[in-house]
C-alpha atoms as a PDB file:
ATOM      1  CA  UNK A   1     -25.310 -26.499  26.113  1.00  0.00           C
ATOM      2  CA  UNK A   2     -26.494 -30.043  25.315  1.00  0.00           C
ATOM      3  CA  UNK A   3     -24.539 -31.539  22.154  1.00  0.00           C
ATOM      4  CA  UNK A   4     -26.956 -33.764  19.604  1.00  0.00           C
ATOM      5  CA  UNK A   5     -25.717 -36.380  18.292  1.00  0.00           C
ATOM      6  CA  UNK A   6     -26.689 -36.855  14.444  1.00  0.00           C
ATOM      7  CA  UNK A   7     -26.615 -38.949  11.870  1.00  0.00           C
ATOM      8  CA  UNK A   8     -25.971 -36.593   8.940  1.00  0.00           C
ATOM      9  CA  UNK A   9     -25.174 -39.605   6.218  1.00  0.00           C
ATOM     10  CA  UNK A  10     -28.154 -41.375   7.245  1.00  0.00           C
ATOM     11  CA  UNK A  11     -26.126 -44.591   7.966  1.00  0.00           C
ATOM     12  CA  UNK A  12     -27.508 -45.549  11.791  1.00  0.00           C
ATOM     13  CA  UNK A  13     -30.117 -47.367   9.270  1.00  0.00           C
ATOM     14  CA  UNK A  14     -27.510 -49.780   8.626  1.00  0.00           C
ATOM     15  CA  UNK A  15     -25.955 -50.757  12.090  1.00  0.00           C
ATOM     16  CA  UNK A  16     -27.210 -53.981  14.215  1.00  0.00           C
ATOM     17  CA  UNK A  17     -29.796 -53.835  16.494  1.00  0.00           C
ATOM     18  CA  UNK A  18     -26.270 -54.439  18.763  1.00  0.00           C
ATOM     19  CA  UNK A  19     -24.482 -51.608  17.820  1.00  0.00           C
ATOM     20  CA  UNK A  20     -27.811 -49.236  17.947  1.00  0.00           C
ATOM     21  CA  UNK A  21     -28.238 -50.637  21.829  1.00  0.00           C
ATOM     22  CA  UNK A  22     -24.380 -49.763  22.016  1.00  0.00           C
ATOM     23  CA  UNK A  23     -24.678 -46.361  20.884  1.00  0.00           C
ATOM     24  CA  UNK A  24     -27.568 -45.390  23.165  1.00  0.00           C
ATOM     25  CA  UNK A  25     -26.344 -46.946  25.813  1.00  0.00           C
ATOM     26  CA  UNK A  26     -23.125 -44.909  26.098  1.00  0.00           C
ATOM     27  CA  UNK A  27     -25.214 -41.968  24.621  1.00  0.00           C
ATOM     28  CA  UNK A  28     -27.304 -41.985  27.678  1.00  0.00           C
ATOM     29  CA  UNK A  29     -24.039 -42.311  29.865  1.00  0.00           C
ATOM     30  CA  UNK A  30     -22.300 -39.111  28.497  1.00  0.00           C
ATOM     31  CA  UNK A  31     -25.604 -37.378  29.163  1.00  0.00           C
ATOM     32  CA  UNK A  32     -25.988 -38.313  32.724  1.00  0.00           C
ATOM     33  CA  UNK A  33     -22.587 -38.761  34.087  1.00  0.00           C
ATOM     34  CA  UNK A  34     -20.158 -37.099  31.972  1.00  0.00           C
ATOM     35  CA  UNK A  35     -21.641 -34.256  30.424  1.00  0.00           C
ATOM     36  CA  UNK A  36     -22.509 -32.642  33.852  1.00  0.00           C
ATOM     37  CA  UNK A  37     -18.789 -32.825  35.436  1.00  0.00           C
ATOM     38  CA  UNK A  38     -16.810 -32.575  32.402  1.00  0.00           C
ATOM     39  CA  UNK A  39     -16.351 -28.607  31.995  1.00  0.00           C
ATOM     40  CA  UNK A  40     -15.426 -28.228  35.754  1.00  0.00           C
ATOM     41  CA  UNK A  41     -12.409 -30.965  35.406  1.00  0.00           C
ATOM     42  CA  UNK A  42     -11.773 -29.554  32.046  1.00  0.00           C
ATOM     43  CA  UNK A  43     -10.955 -26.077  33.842  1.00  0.00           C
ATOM     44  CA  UNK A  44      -9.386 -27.571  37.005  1.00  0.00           C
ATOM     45  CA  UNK A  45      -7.017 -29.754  34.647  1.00  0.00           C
ATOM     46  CA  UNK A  46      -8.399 -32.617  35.991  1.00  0.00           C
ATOM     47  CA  UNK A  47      -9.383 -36.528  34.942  1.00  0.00           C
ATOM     48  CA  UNK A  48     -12.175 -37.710  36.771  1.00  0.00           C
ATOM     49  CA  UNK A  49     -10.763 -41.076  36.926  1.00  0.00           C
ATOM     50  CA  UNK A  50     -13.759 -42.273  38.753  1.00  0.00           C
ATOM     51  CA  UNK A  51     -15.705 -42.646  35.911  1.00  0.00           C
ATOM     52  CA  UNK A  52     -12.934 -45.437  35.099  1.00  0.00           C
ATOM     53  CA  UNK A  53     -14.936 -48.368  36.471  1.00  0.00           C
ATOM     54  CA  UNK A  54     -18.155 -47.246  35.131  1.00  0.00           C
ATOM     55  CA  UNK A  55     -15.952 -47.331  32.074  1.00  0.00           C
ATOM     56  CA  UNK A  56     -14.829 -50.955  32.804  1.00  0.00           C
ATOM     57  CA  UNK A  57     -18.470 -51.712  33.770  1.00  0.00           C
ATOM     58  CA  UNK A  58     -20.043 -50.988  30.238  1.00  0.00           C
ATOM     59  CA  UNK A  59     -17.415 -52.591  28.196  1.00  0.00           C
ATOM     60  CA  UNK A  60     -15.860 -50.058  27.013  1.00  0.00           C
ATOM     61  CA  UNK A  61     -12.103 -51.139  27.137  1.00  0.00           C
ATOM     62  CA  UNK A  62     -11.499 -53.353  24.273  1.00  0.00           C
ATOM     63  CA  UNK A  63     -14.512 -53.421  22.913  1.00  0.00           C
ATOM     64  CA  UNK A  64     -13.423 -55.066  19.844  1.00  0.00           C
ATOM     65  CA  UNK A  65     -11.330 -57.835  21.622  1.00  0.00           C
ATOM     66  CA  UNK A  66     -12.699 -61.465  21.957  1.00  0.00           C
ATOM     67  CA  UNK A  67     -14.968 -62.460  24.825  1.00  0.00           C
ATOM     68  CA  UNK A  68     -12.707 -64.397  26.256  1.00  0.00           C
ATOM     69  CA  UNK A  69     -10.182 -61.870  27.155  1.00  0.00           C
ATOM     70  CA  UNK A  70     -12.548 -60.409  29.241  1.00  0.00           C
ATOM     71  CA  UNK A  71     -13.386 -57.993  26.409  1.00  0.00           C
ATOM     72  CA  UNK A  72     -17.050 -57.266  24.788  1.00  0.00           C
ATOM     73  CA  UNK A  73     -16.619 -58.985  21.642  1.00  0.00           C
ATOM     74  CA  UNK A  74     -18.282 -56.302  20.075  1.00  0.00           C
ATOM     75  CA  UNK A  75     -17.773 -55.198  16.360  1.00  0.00           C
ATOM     76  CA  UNK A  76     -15.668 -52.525  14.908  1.00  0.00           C
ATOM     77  CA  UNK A  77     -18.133 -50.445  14.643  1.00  0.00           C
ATOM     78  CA  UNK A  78     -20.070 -50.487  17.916  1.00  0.00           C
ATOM     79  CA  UNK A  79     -16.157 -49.364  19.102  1.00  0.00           C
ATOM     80  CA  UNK A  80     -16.814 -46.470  16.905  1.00  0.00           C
ATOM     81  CA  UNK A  81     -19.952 -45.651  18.007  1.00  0.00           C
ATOM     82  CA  UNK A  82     -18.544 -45.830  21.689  1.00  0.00           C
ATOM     83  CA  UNK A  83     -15.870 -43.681  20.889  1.00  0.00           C
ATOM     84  CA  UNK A  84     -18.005 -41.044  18.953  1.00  0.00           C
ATOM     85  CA  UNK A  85     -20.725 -40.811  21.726  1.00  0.00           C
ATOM     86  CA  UNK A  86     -17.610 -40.324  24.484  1.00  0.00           C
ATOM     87  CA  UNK A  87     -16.103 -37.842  22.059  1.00  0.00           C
ATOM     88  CA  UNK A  88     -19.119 -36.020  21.920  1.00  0.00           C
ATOM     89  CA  UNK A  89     -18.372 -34.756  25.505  1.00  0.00           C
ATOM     90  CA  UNK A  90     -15.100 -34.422  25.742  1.00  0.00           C
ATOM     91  CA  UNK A  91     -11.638 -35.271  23.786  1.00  0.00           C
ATOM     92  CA  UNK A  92      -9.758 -36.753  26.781  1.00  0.00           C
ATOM     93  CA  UNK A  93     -12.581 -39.116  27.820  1.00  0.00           C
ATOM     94  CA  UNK A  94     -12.546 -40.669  24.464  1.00  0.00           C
ATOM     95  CA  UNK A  95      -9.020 -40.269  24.142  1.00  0.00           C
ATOM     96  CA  UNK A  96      -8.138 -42.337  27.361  1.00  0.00           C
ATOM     97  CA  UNK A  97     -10.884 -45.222  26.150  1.00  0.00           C
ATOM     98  CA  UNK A  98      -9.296 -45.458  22.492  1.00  0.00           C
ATOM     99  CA  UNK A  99      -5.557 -45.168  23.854  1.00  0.00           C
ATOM    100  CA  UNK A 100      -6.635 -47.907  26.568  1.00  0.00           C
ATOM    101  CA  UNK A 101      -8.434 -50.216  23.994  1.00  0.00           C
ATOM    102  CA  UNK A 102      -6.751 -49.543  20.838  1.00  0.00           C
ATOM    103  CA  UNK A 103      -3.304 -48.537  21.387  1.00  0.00           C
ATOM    104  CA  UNK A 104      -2.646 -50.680  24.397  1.00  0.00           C
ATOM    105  CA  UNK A 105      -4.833 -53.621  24.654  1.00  0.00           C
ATOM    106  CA  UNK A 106      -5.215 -54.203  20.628  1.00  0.00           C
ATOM    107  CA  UNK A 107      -2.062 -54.727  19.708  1.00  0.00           C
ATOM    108  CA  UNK A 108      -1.500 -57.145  22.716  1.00  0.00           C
ATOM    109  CA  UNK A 109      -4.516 -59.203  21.655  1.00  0.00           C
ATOM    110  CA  UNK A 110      -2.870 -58.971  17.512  1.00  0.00           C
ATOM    111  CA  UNK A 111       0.966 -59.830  18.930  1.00  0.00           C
ATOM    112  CA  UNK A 112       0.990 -60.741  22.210  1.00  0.00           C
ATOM    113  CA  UNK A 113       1.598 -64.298  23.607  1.00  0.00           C
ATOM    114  CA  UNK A 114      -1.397 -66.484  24.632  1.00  0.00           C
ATOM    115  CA  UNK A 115       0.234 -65.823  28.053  1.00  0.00           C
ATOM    116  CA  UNK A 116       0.290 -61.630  28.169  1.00  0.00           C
ATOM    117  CA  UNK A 117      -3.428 -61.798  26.563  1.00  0.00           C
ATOM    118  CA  UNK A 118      -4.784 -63.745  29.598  1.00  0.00           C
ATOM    119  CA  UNK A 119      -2.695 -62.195  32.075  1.00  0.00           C
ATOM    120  CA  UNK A 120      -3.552 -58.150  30.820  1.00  0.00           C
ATOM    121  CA  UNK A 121      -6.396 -58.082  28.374  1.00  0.00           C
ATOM    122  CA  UNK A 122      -8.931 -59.195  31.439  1.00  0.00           C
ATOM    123  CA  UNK A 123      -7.398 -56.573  34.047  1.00  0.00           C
ATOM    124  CA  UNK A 124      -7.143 -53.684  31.341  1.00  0.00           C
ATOM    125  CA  UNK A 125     -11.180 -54.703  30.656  1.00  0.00           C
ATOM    126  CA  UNK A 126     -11.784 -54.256  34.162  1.00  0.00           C
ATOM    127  CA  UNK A 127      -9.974 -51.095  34.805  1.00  0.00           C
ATOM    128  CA  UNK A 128      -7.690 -52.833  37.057  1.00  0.00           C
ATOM    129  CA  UNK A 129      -4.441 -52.052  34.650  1.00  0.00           C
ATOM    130  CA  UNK A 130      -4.175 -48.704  32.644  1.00  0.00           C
ATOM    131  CA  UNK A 131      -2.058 -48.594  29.733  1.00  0.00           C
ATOM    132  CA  UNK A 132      -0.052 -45.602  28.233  1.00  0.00           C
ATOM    133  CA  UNK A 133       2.247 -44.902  25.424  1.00  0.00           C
ATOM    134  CA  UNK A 134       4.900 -42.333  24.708  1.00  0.00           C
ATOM    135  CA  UNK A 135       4.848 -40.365  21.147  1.00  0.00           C
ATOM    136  CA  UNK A 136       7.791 -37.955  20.117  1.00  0.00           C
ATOM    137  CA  UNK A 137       8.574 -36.090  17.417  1.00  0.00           C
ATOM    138  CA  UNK A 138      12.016 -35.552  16.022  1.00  0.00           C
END
């Protein structure tokens, strides 16, 4: 079944020429390399961690982070469009791209040294480093 992506508040009228590019650029890559493999990992309880350099490749960790980290530089909401596209075909691709980008390498670009930002920001980019965090309940 191929998923449609729409734009039921009529809003893609407003984004950047940028952020439309963005959009159909990792629209076309969910169509032609993740939408095809995703329901056979999903039922093997499998990442297909390949696609994390093709990942890397498009800027798609830290999209929001400054340029010179290694990052796109891209705005907030090309990082939402990103993230809605990947969502699109499955939770756990978009999951590992927001945990990677926001949970991980954000909060080192907002409080980490000058040091930890150029020593991780420009390997987590790459796909080099991958970040993780724990949640628990009480």
């Amino acid at each position: 079944m191929k998923l449609n992506a729409l734009d039921y508040l009529g809003i893609s009228e407003y984004f950047s020429e940028e952020e439309l590019m963005v959009q159909n650029t990792a629209r076309s890559f969910v169509e032609k390399e993740v939408m095809p493999i995703i329901e056979e990992f999903y039922k093997k309880g499998e990442f297909p961690d390949f696609l994390i350099p093709k990942f890397a490749e498009l800027g798609f960790f830290g999209v929001n982070i400054p340029e010179k980290y290694g990052c796109s530089g891209m705005s907030n909401i090309a990082y939402g469009l990103i993230c809605q596209e990947l969502e699109r075909a499955d939770s756990g691709i978009r999951s590992f791209a927001s945990v990677q980008g926001s949970l991980v390498m954000y909060p080192i670009y907002a409080y980490g040294s000058e040091e930890q930002k150029k020593y991780w920001l420009p390997k987590m980019a790459k796909g080099e480093k991958i970040g993780c965090f724990g949640l628990t309940e009480p």
